[in-house]
N, C-alpha and C. Protein backbone atom coordinates (compact mmCIF):
# COMPACT_ATOMS: atom_id res chain seq x y z
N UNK A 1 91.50 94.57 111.15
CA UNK A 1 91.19 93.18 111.42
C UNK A 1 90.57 92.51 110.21
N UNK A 2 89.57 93.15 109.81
CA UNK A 2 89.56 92.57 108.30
C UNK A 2 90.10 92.74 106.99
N UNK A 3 90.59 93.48 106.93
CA UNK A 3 92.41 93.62 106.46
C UNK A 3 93.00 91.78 106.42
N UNK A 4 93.17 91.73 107.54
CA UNK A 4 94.00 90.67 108.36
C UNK A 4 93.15 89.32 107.55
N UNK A 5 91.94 89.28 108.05
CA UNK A 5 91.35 88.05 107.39
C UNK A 5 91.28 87.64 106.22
N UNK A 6 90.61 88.85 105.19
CA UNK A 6 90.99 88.74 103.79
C UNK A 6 91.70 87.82 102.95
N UNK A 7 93.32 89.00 103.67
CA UNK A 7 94.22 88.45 103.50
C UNK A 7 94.73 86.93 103.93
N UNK A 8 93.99 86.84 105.01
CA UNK A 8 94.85 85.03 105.95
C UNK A 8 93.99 84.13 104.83
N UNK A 9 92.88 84.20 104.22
CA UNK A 9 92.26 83.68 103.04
C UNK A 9 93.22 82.59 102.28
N UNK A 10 94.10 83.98 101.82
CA UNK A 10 94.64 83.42 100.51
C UNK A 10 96.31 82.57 100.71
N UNK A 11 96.50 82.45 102.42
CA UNK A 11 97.39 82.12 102.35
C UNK A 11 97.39 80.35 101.88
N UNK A 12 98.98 80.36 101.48
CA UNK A 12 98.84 79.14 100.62
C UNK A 12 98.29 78.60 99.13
N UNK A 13 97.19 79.82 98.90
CA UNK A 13 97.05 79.85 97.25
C UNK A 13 97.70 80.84 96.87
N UNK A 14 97.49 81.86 97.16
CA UNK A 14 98.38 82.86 96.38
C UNK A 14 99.20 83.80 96.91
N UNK A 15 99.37 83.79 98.55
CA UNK A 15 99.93 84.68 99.25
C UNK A 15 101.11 83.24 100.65
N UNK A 16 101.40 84.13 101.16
CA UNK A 16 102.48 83.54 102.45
C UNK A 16 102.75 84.64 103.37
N UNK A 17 102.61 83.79 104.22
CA UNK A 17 102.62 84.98 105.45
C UNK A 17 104.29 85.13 105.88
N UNK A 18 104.93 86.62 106.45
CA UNK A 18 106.69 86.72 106.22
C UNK A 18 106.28 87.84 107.67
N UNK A 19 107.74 88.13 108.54
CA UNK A 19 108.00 89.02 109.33
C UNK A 19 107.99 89.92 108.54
N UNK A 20 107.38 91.01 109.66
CA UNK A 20 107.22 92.05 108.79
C UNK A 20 108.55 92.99 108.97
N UNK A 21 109.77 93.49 107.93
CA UNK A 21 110.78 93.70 108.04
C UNK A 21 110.64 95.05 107.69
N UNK A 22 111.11 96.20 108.27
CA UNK A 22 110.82 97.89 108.15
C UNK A 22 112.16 98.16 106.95
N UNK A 23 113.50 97.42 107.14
CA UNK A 23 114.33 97.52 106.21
C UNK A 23 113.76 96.79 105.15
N UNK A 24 113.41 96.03 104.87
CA UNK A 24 112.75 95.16 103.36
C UNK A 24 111.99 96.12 102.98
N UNK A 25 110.64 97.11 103.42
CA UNK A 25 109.87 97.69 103.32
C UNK A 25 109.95 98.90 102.49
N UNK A 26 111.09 99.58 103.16
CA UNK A 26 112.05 100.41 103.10
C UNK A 26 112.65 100.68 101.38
N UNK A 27 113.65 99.62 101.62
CA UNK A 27 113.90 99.07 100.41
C UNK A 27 113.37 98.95 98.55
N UNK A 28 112.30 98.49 99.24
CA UNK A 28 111.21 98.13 97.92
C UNK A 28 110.51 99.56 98.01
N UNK A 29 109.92 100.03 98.71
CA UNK A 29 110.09 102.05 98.71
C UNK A 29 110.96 102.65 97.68
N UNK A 30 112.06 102.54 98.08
CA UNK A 30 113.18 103.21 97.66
C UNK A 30 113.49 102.93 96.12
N UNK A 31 113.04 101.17 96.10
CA UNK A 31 113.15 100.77 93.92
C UNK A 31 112.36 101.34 93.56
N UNK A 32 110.86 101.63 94.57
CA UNK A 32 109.94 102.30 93.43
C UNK A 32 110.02 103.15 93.17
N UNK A 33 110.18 104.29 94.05
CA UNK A 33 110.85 105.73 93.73
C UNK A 33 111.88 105.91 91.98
N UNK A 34 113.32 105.20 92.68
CA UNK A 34 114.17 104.88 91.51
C UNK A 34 113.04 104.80 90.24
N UNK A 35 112.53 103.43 90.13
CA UNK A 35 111.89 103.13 89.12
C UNK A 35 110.83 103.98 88.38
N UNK A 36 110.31 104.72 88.77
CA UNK A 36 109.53 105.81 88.85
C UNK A 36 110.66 107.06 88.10
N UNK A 37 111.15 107.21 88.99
CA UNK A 37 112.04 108.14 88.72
C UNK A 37 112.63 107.79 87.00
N UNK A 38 113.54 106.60 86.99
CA UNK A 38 113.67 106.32 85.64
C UNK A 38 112.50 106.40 84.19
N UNK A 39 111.47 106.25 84.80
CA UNK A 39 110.64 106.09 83.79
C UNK A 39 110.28 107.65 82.93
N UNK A 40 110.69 108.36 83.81
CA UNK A 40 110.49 109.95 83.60
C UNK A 40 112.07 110.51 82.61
N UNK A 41 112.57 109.45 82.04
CA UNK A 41 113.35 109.82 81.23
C UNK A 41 113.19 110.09 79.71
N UNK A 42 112.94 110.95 79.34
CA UNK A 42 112.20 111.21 78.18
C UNK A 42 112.62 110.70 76.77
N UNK A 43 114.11 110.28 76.84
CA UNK A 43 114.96 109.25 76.26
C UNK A 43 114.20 108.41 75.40
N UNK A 44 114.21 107.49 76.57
CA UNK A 44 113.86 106.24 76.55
C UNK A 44 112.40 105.80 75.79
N UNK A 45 111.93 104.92 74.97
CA UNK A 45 110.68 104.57 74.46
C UNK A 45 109.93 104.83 75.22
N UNK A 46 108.39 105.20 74.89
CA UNK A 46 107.74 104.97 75.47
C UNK A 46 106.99 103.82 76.14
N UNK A 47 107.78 102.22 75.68
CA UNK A 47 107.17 101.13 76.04
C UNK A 47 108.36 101.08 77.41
N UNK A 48 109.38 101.03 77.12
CA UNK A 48 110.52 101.37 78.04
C UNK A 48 109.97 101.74 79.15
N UNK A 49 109.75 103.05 78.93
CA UNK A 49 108.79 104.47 80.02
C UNK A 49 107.44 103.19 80.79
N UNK A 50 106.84 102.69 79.95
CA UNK A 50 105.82 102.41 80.88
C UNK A 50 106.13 101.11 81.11
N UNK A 51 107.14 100.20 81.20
CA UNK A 51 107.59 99.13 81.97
C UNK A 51 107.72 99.48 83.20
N UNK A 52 108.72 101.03 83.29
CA UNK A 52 109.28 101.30 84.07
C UNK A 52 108.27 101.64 85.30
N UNK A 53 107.12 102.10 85.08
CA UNK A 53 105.92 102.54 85.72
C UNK A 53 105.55 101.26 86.69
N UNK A 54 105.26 100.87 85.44
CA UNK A 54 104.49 99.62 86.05
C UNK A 54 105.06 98.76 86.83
N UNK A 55 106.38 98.61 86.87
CA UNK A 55 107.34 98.10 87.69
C UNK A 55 107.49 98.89 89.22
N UNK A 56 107.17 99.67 89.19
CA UNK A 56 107.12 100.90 90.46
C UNK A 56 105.77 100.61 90.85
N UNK A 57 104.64 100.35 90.34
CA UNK A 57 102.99 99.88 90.93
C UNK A 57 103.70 98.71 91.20
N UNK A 58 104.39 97.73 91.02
CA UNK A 58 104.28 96.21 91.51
C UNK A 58 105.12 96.62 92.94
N UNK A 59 106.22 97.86 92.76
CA UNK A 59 106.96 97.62 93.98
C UNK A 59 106.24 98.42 95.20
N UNK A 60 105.80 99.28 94.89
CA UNK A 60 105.23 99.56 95.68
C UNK A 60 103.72 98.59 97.00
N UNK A 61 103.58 98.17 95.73
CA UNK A 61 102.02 97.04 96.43
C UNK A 61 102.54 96.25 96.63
N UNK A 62 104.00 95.52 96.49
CA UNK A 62 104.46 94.97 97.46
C UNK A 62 104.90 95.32 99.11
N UNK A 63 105.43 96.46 98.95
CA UNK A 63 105.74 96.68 100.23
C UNK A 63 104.32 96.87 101.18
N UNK A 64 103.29 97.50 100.64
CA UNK A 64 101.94 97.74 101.15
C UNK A 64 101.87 96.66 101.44
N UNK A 65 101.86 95.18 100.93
CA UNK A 65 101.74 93.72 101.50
C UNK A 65 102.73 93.20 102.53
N UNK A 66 103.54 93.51 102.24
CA UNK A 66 104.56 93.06 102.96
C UNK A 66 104.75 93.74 104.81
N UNK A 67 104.08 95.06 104.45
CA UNK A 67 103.95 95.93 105.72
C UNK A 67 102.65 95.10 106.82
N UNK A 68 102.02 94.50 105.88
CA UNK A 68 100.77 93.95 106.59
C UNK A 68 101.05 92.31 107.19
N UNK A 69 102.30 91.97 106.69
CA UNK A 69 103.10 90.33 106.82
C UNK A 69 102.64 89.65 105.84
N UNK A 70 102.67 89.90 104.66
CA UNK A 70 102.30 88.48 103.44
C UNK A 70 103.02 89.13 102.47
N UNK A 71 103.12 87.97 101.66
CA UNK A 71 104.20 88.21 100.86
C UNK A 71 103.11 87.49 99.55
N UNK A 72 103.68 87.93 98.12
CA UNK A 72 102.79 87.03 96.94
C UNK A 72 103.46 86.00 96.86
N UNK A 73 103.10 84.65 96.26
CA UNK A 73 103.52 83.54 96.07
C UNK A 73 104.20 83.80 94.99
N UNK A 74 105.00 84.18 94.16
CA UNK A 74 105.05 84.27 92.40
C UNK A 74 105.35 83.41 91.71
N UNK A 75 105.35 81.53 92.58
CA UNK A 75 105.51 80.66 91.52
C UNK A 75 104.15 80.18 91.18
N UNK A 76 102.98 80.91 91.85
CA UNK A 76 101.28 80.76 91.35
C UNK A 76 101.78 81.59 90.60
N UNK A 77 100.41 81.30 89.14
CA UNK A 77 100.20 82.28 87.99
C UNK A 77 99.25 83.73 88.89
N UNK A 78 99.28 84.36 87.82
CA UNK A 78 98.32 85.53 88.21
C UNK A 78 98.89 86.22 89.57
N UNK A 79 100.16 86.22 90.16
CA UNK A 79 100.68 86.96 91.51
C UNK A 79 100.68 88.47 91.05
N UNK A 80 100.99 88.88 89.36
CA UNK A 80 100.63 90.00 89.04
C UNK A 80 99.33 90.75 89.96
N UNK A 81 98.30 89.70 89.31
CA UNK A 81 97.04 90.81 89.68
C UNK A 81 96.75 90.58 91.26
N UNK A 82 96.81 89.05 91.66
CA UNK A 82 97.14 89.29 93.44
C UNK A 82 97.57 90.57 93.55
N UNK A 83 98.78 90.76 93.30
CA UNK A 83 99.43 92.19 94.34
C UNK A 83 99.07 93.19 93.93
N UNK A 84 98.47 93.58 92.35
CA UNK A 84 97.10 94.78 92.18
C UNK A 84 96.03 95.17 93.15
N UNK A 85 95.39 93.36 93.12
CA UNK A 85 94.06 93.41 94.02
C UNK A 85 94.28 93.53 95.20
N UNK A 86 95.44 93.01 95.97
CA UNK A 86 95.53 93.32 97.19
C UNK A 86 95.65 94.80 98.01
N UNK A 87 95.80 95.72 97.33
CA UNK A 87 95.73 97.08 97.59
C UNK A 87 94.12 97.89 97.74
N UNK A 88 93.15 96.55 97.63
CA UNK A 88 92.05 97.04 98.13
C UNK A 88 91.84 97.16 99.73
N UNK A 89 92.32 95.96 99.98
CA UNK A 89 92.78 95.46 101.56
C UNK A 89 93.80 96.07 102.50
N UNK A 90 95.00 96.40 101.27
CA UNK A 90 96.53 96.86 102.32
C UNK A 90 96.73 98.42 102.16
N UNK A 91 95.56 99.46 101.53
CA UNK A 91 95.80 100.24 101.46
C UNK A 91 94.28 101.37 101.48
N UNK A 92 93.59 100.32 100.96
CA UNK A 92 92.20 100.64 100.61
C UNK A 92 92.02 101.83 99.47
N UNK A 93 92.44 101.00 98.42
CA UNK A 93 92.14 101.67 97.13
C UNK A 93 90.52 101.36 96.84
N UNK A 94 90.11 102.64 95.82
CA UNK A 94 88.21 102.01 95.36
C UNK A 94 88.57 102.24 93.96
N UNK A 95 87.71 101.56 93.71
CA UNK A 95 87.11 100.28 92.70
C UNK A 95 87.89 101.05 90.91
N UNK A 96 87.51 102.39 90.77
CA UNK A 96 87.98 103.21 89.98
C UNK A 96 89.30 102.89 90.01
N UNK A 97 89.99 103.19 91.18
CA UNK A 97 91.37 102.82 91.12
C UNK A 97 92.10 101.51 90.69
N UNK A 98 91.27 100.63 91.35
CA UNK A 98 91.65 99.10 91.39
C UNK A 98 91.47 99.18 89.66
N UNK A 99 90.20 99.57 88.88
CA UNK A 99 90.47 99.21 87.79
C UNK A 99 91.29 99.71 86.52
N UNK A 100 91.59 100.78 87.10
CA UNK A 100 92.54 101.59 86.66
C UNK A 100 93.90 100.48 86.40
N UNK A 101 94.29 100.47 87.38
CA UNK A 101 95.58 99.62 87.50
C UNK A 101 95.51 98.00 87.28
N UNK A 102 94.13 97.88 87.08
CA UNK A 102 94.22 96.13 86.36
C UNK A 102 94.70 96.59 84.89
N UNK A 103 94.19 97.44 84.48
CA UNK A 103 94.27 97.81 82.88
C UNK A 103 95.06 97.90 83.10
N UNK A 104 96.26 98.72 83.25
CA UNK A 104 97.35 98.66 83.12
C UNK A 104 98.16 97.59 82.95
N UNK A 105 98.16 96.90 84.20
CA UNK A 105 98.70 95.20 84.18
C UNK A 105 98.17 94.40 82.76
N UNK A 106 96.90 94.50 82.14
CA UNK A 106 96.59 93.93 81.18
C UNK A 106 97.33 94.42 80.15
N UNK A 107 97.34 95.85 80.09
CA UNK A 107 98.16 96.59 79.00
C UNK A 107 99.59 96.06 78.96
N UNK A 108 100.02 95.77 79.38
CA UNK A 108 101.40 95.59 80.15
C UNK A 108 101.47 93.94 79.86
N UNK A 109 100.97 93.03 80.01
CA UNK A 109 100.83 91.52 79.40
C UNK A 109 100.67 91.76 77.79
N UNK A 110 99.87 92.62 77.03
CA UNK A 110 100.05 92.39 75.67
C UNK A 110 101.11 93.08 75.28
N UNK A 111 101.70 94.25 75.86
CA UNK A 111 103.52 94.29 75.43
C UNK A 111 103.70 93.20 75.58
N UNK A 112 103.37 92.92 76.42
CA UNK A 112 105.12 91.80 76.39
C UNK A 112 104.66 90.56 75.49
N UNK A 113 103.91 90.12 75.06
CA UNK A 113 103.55 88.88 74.39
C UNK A 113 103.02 89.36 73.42
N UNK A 114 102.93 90.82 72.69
CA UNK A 114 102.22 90.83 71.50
C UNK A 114 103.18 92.02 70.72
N UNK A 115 104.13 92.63 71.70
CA UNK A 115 104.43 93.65 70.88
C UNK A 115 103.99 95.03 70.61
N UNK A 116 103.01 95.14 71.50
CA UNK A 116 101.99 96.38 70.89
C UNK A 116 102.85 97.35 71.53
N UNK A 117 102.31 98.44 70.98
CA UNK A 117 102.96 99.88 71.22
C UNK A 117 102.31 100.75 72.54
N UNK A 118 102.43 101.31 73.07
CA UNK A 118 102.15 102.17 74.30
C UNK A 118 101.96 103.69 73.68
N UNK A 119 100.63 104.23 74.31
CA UNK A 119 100.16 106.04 73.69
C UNK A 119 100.79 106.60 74.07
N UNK A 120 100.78 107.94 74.26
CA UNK A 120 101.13 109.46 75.32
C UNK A 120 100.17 108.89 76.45
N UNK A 121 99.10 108.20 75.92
CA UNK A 121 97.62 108.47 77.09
C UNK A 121 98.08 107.64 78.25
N UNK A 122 98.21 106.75 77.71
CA UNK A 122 98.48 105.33 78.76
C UNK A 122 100.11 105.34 79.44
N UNK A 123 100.87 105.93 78.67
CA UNK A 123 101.90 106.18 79.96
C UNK A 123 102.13 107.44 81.08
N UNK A 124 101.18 108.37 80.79
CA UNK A 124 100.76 109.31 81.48
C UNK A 124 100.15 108.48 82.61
N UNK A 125 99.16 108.21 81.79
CA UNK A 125 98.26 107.48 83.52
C UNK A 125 99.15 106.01 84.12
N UNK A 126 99.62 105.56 83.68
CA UNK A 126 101.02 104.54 84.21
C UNK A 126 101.61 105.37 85.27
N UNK A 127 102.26 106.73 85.21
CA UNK A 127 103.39 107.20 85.13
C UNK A 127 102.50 107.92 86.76
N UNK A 128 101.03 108.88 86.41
CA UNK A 128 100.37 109.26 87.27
C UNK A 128 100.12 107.99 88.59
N UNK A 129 99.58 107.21 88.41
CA UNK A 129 99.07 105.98 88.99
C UNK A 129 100.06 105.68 89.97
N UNK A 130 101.63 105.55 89.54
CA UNK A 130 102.49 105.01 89.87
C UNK A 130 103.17 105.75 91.57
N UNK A 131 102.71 107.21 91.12
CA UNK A 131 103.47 108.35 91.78
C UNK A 131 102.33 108.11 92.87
N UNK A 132 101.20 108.25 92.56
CA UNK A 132 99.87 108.35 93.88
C UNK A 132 100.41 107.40 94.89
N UNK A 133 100.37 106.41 94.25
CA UNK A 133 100.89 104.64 95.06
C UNK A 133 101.62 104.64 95.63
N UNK A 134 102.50 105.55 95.10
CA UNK A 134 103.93 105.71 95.45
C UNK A 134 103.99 106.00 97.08
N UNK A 135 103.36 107.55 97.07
CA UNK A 135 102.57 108.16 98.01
C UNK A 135 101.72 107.56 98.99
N UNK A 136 101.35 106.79 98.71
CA UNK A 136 99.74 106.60 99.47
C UNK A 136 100.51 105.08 100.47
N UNK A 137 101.53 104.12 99.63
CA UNK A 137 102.56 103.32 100.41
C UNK A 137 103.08 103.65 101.24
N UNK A 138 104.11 104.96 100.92
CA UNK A 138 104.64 105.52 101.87
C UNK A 138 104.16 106.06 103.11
N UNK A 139 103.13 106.62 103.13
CA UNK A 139 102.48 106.95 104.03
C UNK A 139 101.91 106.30 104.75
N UNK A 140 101.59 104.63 104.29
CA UNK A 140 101.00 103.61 105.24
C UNK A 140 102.46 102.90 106.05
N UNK A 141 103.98 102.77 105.19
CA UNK A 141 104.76 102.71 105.59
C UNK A 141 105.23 103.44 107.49
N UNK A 142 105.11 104.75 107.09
CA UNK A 142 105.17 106.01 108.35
C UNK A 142 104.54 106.05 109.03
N UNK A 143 103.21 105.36 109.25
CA UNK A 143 102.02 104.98 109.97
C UNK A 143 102.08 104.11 110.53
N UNK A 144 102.77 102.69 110.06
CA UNK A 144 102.97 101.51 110.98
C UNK A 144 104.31 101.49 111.23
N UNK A 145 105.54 102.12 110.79
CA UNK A 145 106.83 101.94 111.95
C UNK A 145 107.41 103.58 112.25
N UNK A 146 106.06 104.35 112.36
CA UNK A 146 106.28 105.46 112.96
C UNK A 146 107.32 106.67 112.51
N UNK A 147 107.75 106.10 111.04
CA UNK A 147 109.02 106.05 110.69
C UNK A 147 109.36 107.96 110.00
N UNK A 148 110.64 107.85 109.85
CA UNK A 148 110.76 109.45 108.84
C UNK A 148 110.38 108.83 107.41
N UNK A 149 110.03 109.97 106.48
CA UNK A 149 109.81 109.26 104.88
C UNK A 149 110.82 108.53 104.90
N UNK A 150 110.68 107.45 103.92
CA UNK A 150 111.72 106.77 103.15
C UNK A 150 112.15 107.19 101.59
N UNK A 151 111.22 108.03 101.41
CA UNK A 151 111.53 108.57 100.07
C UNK A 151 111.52 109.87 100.11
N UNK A 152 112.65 110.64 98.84
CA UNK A 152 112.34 112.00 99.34
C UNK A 152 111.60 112.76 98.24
N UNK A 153 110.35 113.59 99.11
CA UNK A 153 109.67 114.20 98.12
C UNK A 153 110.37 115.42 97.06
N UNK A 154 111.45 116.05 97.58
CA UNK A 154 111.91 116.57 96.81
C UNK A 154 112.72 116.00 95.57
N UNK A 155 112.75 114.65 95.84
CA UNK A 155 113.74 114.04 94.72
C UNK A 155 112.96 113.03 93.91
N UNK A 156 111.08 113.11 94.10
CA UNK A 156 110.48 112.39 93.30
C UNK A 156 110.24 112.78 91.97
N UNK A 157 110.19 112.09 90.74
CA UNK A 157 109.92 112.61 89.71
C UNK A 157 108.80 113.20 89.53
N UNK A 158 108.88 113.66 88.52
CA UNK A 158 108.33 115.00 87.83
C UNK A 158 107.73 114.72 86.95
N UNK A 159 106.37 114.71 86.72
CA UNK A 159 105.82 114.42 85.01
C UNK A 159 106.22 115.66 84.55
N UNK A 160 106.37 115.23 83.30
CA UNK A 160 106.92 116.82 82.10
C UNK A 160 105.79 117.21 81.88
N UNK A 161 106.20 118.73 81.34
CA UNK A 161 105.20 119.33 80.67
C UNK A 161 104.32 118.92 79.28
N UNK A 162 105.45 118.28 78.70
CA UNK A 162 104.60 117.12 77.51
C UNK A 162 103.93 116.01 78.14
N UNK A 163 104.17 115.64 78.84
CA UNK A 163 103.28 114.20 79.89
C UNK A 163 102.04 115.24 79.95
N UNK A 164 102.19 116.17 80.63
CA UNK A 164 100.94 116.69 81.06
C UNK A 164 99.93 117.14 80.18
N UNK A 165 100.19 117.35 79.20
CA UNK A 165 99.73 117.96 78.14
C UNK A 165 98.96 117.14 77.36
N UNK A 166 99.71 115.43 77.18
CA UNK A 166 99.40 114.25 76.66
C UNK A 166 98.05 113.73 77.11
N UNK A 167 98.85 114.06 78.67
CA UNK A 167 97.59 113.49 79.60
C UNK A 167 96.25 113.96 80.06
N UNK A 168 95.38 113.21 80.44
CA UNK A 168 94.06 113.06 81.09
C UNK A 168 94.28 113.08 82.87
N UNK A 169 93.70 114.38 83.07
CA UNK A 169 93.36 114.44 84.75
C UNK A 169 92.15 113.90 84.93
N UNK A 170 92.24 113.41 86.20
CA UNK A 170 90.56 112.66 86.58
C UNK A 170 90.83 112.94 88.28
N UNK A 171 89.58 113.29 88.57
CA UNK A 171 89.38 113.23 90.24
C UNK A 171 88.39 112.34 90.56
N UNK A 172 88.20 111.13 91.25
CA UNK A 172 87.29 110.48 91.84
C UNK A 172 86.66 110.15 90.56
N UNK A 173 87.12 109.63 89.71
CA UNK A 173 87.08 109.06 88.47
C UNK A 173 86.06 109.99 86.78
N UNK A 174 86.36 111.33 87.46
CA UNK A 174 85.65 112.41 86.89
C UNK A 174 86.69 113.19 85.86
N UNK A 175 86.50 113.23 84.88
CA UNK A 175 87.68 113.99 83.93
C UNK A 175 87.74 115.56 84.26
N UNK A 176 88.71 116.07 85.12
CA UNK A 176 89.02 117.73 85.37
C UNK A 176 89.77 118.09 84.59
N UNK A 177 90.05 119.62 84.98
CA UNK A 177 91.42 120.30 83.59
C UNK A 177 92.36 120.19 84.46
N UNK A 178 93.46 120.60 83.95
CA UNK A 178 95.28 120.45 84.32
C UNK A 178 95.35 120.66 85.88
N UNK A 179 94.67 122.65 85.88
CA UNK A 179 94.73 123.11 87.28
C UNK A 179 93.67 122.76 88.17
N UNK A 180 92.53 121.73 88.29
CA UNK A 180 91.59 121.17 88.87
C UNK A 180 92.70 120.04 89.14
N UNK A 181 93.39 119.20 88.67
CA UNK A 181 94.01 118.04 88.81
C UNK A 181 95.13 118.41 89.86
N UNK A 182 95.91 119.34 89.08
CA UNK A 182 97.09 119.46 90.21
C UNK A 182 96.68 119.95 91.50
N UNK A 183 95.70 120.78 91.86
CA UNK A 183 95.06 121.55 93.18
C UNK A 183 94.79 120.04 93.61
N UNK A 184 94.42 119.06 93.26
CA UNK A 184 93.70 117.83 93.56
C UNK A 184 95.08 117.22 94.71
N UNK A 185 96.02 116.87 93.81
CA UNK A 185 97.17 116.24 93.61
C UNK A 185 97.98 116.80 94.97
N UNK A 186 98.03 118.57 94.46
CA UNK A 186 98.44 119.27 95.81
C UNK A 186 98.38 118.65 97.23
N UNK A 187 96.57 118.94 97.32
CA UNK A 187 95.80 118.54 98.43
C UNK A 187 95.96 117.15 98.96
N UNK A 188 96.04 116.33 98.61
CA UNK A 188 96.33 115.14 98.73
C UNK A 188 98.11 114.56 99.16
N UNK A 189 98.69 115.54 99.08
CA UNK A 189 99.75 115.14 99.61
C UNK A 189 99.68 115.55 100.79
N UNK A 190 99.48 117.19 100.95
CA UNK A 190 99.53 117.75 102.54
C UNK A 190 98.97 117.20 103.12
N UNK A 191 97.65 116.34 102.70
CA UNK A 191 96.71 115.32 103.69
C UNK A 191 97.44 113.75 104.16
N UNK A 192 98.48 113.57 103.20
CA UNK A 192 99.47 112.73 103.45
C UNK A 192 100.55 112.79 104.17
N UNK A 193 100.73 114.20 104.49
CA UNK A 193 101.68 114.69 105.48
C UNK A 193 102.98 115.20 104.44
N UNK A 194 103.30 115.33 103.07
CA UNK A 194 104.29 115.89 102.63
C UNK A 194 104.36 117.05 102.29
N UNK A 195 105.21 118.01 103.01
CA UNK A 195 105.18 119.34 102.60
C UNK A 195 107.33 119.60 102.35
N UNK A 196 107.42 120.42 101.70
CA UNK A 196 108.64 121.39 100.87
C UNK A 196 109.56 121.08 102.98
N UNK A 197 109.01 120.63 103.81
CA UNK A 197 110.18 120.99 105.45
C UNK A 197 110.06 119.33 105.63
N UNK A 198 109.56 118.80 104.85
CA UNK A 198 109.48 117.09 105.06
C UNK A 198 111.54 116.73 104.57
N UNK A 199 112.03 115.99 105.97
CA UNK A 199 113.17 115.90 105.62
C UNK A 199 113.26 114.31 105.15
């Protein structure tokens, strides 16, 4: 219910209220996955790589909005960080997280208007960030239309072994090692309900 209010706030400045559609939901699930998935192509730049991320955090926190009936306005400025911030409300991310993923979005505005280059560091945690969300959507998805996954865990990407290596694990905003992170990571799915018989 306060979820609900929050949100009824901003309708008309930066949000609109929409039926809530399980196929639309669905859908935007399914790009982020893809998108996600693409970004894990080792190919591709690394600015490439973390478009691709970050494009999978927007789709995802859309559907988390959209599951709740609002939609972002995106001919207001700033609908970017709306649909960041709104994942305090449609999903209940904390504060670590939330700022986690503003940076990103900020990181992600000076590509594109300045050119700058993207680390190992920062598309790791793009790439990490993206997959949790990924997760943590889906699961609010299966919760309100009762539904089977929409995505399949066996066919989600994979950080590489160079991602991992690049990268920084953190638990509850605490820097752990590799196998403190993944036991983390583990745990957190089975608590999400995905296990290796999830069809």
């Amino acid at each position: 219910m306060e979820t609900h209010n929050l949100l009824k706030n901003l309708i008309g400045v930066t949000l609109d209220t929409i039926e809530r559609d399980k196929l639309s939901i669905q859908r935007l699930l399914e790009a982020s996955q893809a998108s996600l998935k693409d970004a894990q192509v080792m190919e591709l730049s690394n600015e490439g790589r973390f478009d691709l991320a970050y494009k999978s955090i927007t789709q995802s926190s859309s559907a988390a909005m959209q599951a709740h009936g609002y939609r972002v306005l995106t001919s207001k400025p700033g609908h970017h960080q709306t649909i960041i911030q709104s994942l305090v409300h449609t999903i209940g991310i904390d504060s670590s997280t939330l700022i986690t993923l503003d940076q990103l979005r900020k990181h992600r505005n000076v590509i594109d208007y300045s050119g700058d280059i993207v680390s190992d560091t920062m598309l790791s945690e793009a790439i990490k960030q993206a997959m949790a969300l990924l997760m943590e959507c889906s699961y609010l998805y299966r919760s309100i239309f009762n539904a089977e996954p929409c995505i399949d865990p066996d066919d989600a990407p994979e950080i590489a072994a160079a991602d991992l290596r690049r990268g920084i694990w953190s638990v509850n905003g605490k820097i752990v090692s590799e196998a403190e992170g993944r036991a983390a990571f583990s745990k957190k799915l089975k608590e999400l309900g995905y296990s290796k018989n999830d069809s």
